[in-house]
Protein backbone atom coordinates (compact mmCIF):
# COMPACT_ATOMS: atom_id res chain seq x y z
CA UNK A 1 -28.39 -20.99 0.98
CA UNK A 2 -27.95 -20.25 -3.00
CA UNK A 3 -27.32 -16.99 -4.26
CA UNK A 4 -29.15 -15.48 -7.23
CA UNK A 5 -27.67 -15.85 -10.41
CA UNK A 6 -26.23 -12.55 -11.57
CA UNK A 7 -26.81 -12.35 -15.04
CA UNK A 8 -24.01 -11.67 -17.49
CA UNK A 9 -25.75 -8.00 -18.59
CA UNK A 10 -25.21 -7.31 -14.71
CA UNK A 11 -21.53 -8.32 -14.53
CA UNK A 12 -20.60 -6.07 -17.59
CA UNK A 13 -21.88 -2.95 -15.98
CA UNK A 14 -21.11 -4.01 -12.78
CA UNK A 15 -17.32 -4.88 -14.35
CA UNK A 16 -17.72 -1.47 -16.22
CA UNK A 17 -18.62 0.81 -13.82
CA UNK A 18 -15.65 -0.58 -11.53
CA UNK A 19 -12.78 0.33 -14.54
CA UNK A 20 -12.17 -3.67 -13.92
CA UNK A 21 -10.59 -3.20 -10.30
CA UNK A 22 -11.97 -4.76 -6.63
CA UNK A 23 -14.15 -2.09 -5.38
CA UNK A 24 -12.43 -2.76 -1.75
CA UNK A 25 -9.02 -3.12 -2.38
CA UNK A 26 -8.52 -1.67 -5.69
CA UNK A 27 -6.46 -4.50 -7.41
CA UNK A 28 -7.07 -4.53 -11.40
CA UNK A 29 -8.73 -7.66 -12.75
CA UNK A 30 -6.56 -7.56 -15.35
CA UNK A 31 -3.13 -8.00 -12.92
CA UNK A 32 -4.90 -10.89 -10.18
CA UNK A 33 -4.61 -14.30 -10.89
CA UNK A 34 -7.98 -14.89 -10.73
CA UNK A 35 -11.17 -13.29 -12.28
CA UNK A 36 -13.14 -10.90 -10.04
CA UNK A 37 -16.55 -11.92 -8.56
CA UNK A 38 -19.25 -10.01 -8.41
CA UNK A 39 -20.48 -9.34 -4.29
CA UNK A 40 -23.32 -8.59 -2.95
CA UNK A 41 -22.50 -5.68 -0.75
CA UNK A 42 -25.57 -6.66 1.54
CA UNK A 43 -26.03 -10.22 1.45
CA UNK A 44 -29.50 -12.03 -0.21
CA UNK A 45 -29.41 -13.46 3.44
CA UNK A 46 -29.50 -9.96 5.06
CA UNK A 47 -32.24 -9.12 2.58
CA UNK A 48 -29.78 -7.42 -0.25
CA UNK A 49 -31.35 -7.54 -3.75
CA UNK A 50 -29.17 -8.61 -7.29
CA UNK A 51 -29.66 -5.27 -8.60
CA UNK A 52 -26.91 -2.67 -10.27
CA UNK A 53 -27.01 -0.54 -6.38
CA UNK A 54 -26.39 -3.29 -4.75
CA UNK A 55 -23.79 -4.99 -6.75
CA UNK A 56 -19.61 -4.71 -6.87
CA UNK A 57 -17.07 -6.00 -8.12
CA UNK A 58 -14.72 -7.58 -5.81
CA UNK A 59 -11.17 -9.79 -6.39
CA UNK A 60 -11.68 -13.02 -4.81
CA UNK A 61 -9.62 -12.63 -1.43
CA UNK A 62 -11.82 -9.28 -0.56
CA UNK A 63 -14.84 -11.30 -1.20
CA UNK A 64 -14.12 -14.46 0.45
CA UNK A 65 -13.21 -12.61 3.41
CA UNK A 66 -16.13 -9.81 3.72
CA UNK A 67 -18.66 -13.06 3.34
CA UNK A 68 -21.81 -11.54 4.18
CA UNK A 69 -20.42 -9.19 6.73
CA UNK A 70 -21.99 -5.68 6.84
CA UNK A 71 -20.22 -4.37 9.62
CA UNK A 72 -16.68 -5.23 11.94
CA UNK A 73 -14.75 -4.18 15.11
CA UNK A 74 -13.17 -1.39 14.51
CA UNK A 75 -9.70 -2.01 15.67
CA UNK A 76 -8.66 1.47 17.28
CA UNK A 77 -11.75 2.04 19.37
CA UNK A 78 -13.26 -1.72 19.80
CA UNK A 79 -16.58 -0.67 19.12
CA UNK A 80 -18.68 -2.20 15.78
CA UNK A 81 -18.60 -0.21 12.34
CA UNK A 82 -20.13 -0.31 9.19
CA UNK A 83 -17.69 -1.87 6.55
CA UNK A 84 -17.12 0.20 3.26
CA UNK A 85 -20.43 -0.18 0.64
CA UNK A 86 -19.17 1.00 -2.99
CA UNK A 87 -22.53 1.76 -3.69
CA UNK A 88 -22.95 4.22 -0.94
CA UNK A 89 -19.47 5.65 0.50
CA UNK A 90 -16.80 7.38 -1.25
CA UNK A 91 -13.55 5.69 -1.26
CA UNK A 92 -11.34 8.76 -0.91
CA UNK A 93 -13.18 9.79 2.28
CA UNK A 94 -12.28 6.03 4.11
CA UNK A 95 -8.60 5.15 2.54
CA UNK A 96 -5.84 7.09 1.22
CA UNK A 97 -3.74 5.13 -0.96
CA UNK A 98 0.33 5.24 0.41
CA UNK A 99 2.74 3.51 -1.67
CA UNK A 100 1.41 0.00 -1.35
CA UNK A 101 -0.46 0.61 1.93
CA UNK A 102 -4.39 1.62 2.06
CA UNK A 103 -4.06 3.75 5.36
CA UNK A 104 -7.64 3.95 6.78
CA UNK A 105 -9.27 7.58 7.29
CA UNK A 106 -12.18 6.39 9.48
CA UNK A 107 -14.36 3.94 11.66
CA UNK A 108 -15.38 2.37 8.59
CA UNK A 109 -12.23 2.42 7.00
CA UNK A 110 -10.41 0.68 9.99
CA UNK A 111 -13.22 -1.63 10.22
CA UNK A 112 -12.62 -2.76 6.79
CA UNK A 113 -9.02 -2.65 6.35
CA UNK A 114 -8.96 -5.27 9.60
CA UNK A 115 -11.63 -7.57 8.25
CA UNK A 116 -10.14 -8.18 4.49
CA UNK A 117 -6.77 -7.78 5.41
CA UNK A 118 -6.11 -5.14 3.11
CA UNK A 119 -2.52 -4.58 4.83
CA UNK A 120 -1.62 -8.03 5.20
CA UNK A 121 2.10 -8.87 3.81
CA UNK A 122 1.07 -10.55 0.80
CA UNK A 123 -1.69 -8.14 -0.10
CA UNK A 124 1.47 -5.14 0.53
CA UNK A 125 3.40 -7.05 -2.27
CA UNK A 126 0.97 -7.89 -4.59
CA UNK A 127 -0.08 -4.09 -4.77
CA UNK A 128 3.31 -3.18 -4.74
CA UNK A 129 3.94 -5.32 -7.94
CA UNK A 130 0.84 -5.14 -9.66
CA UNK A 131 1.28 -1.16 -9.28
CA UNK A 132 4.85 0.08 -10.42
CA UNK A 133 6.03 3.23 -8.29
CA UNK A 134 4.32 1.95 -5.14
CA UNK A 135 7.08 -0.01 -3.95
């Protein structure tokens, strides 16, 4: 299945709107070693549209590992949970960010923070170098 192209008027706001950093994970474009993709928080597959409410920007690791995914096992309780849509939820009320670690608040926050990995080792040190005093 082919995605829609996202036109380059739609990256710039989407890019804009995000201050340049993943949308999940928070990681600046400007510090990753590779430019940050534009997602489609609900998939074209899942019916999701390319338009500005349903677009975010997203470093590549988040994206390649939230795929299409809308949703996760939420590791405390084992029962399924929405994963975190920029468009709609607030960061702040999911994650709090702790040094280098992005301790989730909620259902949805575990959910997510299990699915991308967000604590994994090497996502701990690249936050913890890309962001001085977080170490």
């Amino acid at each position: 299945m082919s995605s829609t192209h996202v036109s380059a008027e739609f990256r710039r706001l989407v890019r804009d709107r995000a201050y340049g950093c993943c949308e999940y994970c928070g990681i600046s474009e400007k510090a990753a070693f590779a430019m940050h993709e534009v997602d489609h928080v609900v998939a074209e597959k899942h019916g999701g549209q390319t338009v500005a409410s349903n677009l975010a920007l997203c470093c590549t690791l988040c994206n390649r590992r939230k795929g299409s995914d809308l949703s996760s096992i939420d590791p405390e309780t084992g029962e399924i949970a929405n994963l975190f849509h920029p468009r709609k939820d607030i960061w702040s009320d999911h994650f709090r960010l702790e040094g280098a670690l992005i301790r989730p608040l909620t259902p949805i926050g575990r959910a997510t923070v299990h699915l991308l990995r967000l604590n994994a080792e090497a996502r701990l040190t690249e936050r913890a170098a890309l962001r001085p005093g977080t170490g």
